[in-house]
C-alpha atoms as a PDB file:
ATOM      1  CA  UNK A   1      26.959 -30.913  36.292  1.00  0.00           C
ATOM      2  CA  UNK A   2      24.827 -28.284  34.334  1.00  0.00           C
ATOM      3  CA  UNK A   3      21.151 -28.929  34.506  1.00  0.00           C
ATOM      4  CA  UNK A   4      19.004 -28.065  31.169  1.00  0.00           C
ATOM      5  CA  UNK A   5      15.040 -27.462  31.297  1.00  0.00           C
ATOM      6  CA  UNK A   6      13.465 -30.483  29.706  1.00  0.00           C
ATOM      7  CA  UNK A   7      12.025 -28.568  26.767  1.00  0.00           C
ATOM      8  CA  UNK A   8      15.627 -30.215  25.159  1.00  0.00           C
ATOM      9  CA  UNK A   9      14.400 -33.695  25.501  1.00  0.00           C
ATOM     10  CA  UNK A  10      10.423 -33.069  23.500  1.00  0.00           C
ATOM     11  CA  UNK A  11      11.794 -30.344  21.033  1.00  0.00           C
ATOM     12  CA  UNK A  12      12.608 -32.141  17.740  1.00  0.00           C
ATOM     13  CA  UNK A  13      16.324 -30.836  16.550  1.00  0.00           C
ATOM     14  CA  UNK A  14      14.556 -28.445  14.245  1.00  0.00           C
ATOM     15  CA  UNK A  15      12.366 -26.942  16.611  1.00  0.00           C
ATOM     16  CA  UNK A  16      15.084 -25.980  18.966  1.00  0.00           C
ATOM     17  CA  UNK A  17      16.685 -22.423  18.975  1.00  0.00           C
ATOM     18  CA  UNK A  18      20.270 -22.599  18.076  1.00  0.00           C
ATOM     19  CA  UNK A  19      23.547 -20.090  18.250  1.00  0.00           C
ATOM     20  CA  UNK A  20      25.947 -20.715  15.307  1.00  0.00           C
ATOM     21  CA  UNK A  21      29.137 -19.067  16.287  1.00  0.00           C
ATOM     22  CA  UNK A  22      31.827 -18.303  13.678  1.00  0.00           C
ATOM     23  CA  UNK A  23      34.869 -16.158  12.859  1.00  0.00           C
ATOM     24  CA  UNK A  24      35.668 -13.683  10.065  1.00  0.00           C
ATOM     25  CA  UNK A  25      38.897 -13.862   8.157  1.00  0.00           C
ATOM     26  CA  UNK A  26      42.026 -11.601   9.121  1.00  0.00           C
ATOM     27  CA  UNK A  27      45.684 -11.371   7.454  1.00  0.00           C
ATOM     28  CA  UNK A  28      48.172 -13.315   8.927  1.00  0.00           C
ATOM     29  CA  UNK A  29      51.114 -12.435  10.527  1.00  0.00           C
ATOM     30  CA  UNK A  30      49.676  -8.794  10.878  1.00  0.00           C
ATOM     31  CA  UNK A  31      50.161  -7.997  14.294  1.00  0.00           C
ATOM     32  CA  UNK A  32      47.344  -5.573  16.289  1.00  0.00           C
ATOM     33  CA  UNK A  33      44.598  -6.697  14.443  1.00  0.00           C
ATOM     34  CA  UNK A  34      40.850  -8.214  15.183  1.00  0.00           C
ATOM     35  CA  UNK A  35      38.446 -10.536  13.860  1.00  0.00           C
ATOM     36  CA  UNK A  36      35.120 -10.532  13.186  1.00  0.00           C
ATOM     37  CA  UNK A  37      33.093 -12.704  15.869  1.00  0.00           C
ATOM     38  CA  UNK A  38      29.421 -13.616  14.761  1.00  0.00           C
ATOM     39  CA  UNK A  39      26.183 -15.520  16.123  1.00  0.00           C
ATOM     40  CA  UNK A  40      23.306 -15.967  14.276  1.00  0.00           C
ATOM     41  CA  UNK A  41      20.408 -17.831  15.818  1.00  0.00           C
ATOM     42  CA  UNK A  42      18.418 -20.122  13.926  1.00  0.00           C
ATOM     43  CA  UNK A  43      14.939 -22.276  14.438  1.00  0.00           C
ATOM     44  CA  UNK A  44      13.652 -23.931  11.698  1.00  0.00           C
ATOM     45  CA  UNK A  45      16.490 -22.578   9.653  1.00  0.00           C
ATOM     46  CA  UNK A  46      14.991 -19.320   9.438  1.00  0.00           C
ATOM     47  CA  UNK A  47      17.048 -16.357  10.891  1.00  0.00           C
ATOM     48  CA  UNK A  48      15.820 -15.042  14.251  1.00  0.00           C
ATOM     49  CA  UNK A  49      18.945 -12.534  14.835  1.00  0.00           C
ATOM     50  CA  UNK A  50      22.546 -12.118  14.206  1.00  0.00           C
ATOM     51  CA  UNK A  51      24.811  -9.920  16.456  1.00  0.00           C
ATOM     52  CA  UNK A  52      28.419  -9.465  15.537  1.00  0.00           C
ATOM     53  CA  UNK A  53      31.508  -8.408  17.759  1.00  0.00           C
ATOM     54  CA  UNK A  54      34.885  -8.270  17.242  1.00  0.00           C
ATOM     55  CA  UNK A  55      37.633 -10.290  19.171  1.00  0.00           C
ATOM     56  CA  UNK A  56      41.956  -9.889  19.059  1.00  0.00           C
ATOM     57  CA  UNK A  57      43.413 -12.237  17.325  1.00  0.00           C
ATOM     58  CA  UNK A  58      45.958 -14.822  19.195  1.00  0.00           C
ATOM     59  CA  UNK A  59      43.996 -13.150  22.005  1.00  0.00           C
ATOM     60  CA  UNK A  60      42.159 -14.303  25.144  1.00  0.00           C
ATOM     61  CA  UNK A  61      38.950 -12.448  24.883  1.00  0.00           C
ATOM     62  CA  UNK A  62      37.156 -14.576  22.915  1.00  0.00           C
ATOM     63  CA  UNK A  63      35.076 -16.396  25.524  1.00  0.00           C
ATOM     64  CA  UNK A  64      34.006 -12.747  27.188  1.00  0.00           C
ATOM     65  CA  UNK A  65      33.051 -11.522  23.442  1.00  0.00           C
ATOM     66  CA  UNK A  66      30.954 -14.228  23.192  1.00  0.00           C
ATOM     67  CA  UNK A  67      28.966 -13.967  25.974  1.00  0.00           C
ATOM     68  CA  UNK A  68      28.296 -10.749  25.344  1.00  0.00           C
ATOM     69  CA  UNK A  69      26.729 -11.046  22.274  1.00  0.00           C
ATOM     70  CA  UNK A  70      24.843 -13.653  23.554  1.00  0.00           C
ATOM     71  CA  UNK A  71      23.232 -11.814  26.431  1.00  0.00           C
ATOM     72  CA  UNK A  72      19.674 -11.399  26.607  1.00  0.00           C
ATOM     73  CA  UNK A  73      18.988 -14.042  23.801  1.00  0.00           C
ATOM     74  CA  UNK A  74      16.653 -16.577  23.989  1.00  0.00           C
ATOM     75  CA  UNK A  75      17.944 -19.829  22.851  1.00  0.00           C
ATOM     76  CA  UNK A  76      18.554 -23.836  23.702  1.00  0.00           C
ATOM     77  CA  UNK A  77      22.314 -24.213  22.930  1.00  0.00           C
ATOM     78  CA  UNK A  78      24.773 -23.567  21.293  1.00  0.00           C
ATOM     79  CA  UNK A  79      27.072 -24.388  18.476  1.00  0.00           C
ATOM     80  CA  UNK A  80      30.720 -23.408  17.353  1.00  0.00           C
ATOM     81  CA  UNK A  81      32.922 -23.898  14.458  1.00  0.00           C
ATOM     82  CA  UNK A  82      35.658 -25.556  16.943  1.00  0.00           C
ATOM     83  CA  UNK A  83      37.182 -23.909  20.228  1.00  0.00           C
ATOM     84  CA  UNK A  84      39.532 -21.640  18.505  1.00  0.00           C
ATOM     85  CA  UNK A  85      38.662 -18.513  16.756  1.00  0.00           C
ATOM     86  CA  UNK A  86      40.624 -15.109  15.445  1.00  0.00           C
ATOM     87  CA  UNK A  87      43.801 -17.816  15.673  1.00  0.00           C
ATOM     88  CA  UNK A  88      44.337 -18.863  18.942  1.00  0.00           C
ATOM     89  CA  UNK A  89      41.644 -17.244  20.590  1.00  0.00           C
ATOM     90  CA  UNK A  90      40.296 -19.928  22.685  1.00  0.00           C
ATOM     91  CA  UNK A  91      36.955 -20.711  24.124  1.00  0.00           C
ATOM     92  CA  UNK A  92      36.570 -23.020  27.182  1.00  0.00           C
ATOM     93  CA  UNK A  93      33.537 -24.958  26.477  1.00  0.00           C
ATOM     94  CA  UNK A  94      33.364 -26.379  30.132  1.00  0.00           C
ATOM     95  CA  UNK A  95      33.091 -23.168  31.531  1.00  0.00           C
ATOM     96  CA  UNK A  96      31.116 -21.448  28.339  1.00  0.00           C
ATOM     97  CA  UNK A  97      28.292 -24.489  29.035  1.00  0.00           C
ATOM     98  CA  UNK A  98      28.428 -23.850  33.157  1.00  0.00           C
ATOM     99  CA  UNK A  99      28.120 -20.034  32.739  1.00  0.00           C
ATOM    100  CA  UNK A 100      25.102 -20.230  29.922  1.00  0.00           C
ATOM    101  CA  UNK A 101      23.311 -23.654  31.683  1.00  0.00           C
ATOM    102  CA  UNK A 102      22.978 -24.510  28.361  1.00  0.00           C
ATOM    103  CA  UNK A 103      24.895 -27.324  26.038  1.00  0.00           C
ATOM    104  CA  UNK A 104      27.173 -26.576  23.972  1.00  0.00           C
ATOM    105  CA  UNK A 105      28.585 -28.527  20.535  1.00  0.00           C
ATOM    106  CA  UNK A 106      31.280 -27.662  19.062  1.00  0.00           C
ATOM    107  CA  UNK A 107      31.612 -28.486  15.114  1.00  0.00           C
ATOM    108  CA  UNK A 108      35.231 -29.544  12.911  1.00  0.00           C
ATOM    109  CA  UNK A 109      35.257 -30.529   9.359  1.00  0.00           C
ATOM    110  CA  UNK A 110      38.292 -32.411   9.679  1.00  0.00           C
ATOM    111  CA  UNK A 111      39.498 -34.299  12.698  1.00  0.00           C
ATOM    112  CA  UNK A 112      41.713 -32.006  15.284  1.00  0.00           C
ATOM    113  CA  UNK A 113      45.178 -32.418  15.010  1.00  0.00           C
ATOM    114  CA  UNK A 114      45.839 -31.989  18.878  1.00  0.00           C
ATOM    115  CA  UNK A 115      49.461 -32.648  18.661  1.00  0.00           C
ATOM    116  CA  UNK A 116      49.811 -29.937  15.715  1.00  0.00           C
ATOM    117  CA  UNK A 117      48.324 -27.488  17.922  1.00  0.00           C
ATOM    118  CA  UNK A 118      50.243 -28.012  20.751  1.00  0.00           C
ATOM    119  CA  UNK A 119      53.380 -27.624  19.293  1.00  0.00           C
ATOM    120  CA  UNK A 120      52.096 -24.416  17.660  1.00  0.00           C
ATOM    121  CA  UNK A 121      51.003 -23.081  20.758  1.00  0.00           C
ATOM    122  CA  UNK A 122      53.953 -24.146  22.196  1.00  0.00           C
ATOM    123  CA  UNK A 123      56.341 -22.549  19.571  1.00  0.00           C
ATOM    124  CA  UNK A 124      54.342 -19.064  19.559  1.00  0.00           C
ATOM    125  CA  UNK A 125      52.541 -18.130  23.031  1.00  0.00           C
ATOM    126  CA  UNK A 126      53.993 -17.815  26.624  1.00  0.00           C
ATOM    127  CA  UNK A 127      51.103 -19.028  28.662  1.00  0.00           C
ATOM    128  CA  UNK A 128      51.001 -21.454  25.895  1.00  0.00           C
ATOM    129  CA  UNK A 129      50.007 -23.925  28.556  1.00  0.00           C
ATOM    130  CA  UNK A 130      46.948 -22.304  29.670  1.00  0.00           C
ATOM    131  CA  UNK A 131      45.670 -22.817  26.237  1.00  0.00           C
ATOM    132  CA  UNK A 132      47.003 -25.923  25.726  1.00  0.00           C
ATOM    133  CA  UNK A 133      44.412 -26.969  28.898  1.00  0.00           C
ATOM    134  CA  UNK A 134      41.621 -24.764  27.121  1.00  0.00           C
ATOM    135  CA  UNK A 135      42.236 -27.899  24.200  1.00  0.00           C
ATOM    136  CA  UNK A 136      42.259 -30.697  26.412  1.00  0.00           C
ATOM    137  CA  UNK A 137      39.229 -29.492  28.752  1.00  0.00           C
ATOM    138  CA  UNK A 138      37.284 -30.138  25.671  1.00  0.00           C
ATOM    139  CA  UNK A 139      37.172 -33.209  26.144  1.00  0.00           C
ATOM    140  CA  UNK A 140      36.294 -36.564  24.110  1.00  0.00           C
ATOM    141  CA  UNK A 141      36.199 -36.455  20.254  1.00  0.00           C
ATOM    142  CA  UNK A 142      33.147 -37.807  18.604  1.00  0.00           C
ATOM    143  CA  UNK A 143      31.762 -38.959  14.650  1.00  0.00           C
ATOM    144  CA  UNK A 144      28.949 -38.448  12.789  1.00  0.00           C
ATOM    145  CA  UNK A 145      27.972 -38.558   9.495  1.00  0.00           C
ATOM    146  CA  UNK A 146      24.862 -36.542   8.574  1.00  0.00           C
ATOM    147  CA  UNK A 147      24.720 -37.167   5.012  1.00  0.00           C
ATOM    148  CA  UNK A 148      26.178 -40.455   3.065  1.00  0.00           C
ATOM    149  CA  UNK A 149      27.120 -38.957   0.482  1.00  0.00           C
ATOM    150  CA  UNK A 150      29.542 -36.381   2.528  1.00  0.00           C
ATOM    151  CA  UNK A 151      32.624 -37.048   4.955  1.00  0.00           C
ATOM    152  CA  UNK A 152      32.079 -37.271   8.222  1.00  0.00           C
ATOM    153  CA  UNK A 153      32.159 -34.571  11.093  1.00  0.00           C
ATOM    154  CA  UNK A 154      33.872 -34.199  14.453  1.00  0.00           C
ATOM    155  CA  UNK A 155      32.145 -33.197  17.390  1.00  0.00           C
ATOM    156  CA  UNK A 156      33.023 -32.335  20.927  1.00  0.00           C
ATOM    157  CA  UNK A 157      29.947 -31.616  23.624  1.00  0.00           C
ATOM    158  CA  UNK A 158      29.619 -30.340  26.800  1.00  0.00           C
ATOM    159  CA  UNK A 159      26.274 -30.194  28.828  1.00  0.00           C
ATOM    160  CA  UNK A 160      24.310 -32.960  27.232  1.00  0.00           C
ATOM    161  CA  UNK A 161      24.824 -36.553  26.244  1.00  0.00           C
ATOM    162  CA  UNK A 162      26.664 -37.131  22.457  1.00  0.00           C
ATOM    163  CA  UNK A 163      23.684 -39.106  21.424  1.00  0.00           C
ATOM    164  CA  UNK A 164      21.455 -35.749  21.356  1.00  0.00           C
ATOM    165  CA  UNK A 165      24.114 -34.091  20.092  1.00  0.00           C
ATOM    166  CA  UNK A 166      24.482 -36.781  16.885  1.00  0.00           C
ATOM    167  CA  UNK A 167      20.497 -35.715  16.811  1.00  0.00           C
ATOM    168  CA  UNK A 168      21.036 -32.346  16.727  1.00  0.00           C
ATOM    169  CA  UNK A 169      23.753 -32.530  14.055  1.00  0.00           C
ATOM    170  CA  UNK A 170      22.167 -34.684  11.724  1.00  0.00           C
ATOM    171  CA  UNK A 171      18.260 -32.809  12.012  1.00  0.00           C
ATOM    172  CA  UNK A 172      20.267 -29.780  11.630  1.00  0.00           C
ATOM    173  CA  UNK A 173      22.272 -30.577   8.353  1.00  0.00           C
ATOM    174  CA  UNK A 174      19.961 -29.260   5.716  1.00  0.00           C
ATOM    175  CA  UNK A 175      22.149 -27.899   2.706  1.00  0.00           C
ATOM    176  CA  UNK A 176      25.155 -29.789   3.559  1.00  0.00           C
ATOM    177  CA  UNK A 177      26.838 -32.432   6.442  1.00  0.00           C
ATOM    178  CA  UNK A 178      27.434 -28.821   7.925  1.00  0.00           C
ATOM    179  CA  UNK A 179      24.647 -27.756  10.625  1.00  0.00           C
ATOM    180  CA  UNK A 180      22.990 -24.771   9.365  1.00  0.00           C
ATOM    181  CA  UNK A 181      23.577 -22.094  12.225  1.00  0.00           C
ATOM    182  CA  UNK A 182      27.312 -23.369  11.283  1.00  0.00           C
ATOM    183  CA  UNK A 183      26.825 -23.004   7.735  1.00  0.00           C
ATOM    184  CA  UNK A 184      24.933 -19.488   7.794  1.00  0.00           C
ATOM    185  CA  UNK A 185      27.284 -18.225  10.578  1.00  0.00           C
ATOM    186  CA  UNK A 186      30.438 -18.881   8.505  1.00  0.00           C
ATOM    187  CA  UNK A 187      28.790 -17.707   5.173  1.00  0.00           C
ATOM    188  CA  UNK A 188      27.893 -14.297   6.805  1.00  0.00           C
ATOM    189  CA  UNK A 189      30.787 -14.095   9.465  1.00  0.00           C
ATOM    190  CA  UNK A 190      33.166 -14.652   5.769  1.00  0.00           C
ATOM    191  CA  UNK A 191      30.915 -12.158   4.106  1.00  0.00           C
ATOM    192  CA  UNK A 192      31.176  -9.360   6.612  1.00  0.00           C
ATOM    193  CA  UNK A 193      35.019  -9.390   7.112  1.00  0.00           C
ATOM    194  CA  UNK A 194      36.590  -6.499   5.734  1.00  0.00           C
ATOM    195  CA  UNK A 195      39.834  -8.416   4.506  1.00  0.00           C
ATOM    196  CA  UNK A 196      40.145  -9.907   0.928  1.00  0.00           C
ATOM    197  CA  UNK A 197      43.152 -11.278  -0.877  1.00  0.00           C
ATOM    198  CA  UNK A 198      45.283 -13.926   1.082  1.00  0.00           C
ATOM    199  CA  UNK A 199      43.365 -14.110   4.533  1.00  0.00           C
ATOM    200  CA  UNK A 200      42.938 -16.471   7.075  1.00  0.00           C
ATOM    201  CA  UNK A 201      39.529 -17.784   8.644  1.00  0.00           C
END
C-alpha cells in the first residue's frame, strides 16, 4: 500500500497541487504518428507549469512519457483524463501511484464501456491482453456529481480512499463538472496539437 504525507488530509481540495494530464488530437488510421502528451499543474486554479511530451499512438510508452514530464515537480497527486491516451496507449495507475507515492484519479465523462474496449483491443493489438489487464488493474468504478445542474462523472482512484477523491473532484470543479487541471489540460493539450480537420482526441 502507498503511504502519502499527511499534508493530503489538512489541505482543502483547492489548496492542494494538482497534475492534469491530457492528450492532443492525431488522425486516425495514420500509421507512425504521435500525440501530444501534456501536464499542467494547478493550485488554486492558477497555472504553476505545464510541460508537454509526445507519446506513439496505439503505443506502450505512455506511462514512461509521463513520468518524465513529471520529474522534479512538486505536487500532491495526480489526475488523468482516463487510462488511455494517443489511442491505446495505456497507463497503469497501480503502478503510476506506487512509483510517484502519490494518488492518483483518473477522470471519464461518460461511463467506460469495458466490454467495447476489450473487443477493440482484442480485434487490433497482439499483446492485446496485456492491455486488456492495464483496464482491469484499474480497478472499481465510482460517481460523482459536482454540479446539479451537469451529468455526472466517473472516477477510478488509486492511492487514497474514493471519499477524498469525491472531495477533490467536486472542490476542484470550478467552470464546469470537469476538474480544472482536467479542463485546462485538455483545452491546451487540444490547442497545441498540430492536427486540424477530422482528428481524434
Amino acid at each position: 500500500m502507498v503511504t502519502f504525507p499527511s499534508r493530503l488530509r489538512r489541505t482543502g481540495p483547492l489548496d492542494l497541487e494538482i497534475v492534469g494530464v491530457d492528450d492532443g488530437a492525431f488522425v486516425p488510421n495514420r500509421r507512425d504518428q504521435r500525440a501530444i502528451l501534456l501536464t499542467v499543474l494547478l493550485r488554486r486554479a492558477r497555472i504553476r507549469a505545464i510541460r508537454v511530451g509526445t507519446i506513439e499512438v496505439d503505443g506502450n510508452d505512455a506511462a514512461d512519457v509521463l513520468q518524465e514530464l513529471l520529474r522534479c515537480l512538486r505536487y500532491d497527486l495526480v489526475m488523468l483524463s482516463g487510462i488511455s491516451f494517443g489511442g491505446f496507449n495505456l497507463i497503469d495507475i497501480c503502478k503510476l501511484a506506487h512509483d510517484l507515492r502519490k494518488p492518483v484519479i483518473v477522470i471519464s465523462g461518460d461511463k467506460p464501456n469495458n466490454r467495447a474496449v476489450r473487443a477493440a483491443l482484442r480485434g487490433h493489438f497482439d499483446d492485446w491482453e496485456d492491455r486488456w489487464r492495464i483496464v482491469r488493474s484499474a480497478g472499481k468504478l465510482y460517481s460523482c456529481k459536482p454540479l446539479k445542474s451537469e451529468p455526472k462523472l466517473y472516477f477510478e482512484v488509486k492511492g487514497t480512499k474514493p471519499k477524498f477523491a469525491r472531495q477533490v473532484i467536486a472542490g476542484n470543479a470550478l467552470i464546469s463538472r470537469l476538474p480544472e487541471p482536467i479542463r485546462v489540460a485538455g483545452i491546451l493539450a487540444r490547442g497545441l496539437s498540430p492536427y486540424t480537420g477530422s482528428i481524434s482526441a
